[in-house]
Protein backbone atom coordinates (compact mmCIF):
# COMPACT_ATOMS: atom_id res chain seq x y z
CA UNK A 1 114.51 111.39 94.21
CA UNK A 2 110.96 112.17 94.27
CA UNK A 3 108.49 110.09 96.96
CA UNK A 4 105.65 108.09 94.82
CA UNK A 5 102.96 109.40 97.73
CA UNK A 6 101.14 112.69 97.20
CA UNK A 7 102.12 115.78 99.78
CA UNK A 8 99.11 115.68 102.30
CA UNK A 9 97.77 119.53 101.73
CA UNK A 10 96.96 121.55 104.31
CA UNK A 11 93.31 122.16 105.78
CA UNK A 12 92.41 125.91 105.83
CA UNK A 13 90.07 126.41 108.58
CA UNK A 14 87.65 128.73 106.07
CA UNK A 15 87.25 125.48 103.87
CA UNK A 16 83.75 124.05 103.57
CA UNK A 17 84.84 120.54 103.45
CA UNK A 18 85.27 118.37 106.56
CA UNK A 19 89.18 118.44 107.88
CA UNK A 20 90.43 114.78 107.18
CA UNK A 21 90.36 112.24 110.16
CA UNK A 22 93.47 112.24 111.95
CA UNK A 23 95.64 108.97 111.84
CA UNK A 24 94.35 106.16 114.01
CA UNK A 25 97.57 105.90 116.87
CA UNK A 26 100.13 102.60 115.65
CA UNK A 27 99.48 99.62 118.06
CA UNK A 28 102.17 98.71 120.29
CA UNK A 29 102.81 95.22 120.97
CA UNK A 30 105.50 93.54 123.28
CA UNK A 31 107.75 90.55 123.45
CA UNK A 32 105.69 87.55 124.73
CA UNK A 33 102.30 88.81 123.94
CA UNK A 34 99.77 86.75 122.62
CA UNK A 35 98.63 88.23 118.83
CA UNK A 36 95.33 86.77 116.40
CA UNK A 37 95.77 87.62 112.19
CA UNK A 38 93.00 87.25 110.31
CA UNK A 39 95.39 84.87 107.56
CA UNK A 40 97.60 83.44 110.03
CA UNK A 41 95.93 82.54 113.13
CA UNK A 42 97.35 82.98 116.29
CA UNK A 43 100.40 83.79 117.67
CA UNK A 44 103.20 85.26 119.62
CA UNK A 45 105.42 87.79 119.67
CA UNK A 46 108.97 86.98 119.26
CA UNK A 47 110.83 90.30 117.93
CA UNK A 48 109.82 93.85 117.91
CA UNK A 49 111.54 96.39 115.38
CA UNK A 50 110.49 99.75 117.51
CA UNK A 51 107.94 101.59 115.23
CA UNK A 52 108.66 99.39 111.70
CA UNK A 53 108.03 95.68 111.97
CA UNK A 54 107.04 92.62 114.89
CA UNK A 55 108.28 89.36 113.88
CA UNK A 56 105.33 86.58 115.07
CA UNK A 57 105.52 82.67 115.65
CA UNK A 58 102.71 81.43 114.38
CA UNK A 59 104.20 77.66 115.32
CA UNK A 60 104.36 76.71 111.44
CA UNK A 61 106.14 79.77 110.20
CA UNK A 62 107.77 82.68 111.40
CA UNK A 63 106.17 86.41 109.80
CA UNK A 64 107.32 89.61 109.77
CA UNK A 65 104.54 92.16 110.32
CA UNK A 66 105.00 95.72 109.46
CA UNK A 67 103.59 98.91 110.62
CA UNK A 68 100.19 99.70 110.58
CA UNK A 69 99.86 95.79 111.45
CA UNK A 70 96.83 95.26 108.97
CA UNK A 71 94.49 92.43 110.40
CA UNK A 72 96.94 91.73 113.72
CA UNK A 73 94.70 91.80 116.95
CA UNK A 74 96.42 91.88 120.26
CA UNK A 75 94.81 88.92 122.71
């Protein structure tokens, strides 16, 4: 079975275009801490999934927030 996301190609150094930016590093977060989303408000951690997914109490809901973390902010 095939993956839906391109191959990344490789850079040759004699290219004239820029190299692409490397990845920015995944955040790391840990039980207890104290987390703002821009949808959800703020938060704590509750469960960590080690590099996939934090779970987050929000005090209304529980969320599951996977890897990159898009729009969590550790406090």
């Amino acid at each position: 079975m095939k993956s839906s996301r391109p191959a990344r190609r490789q850079h040759l150094p004699t290219s004239p275009f820029k190299a692409p930016a490397p990845a920015p590093p995944v955040r790391e977060f840990e039980l207890d801490d104290q987390v703002t989303h821009d949808t959800y408000g703020l938060g704590r951690v509750v469960e960590i999934e080690p590099g996939t997914a934090v779970l987050v109490d929000f005090g209304t809901q529980k969320i599951r927030i996977r890897t990159p973390y898009p729009k969590l902010f550790k406090l």
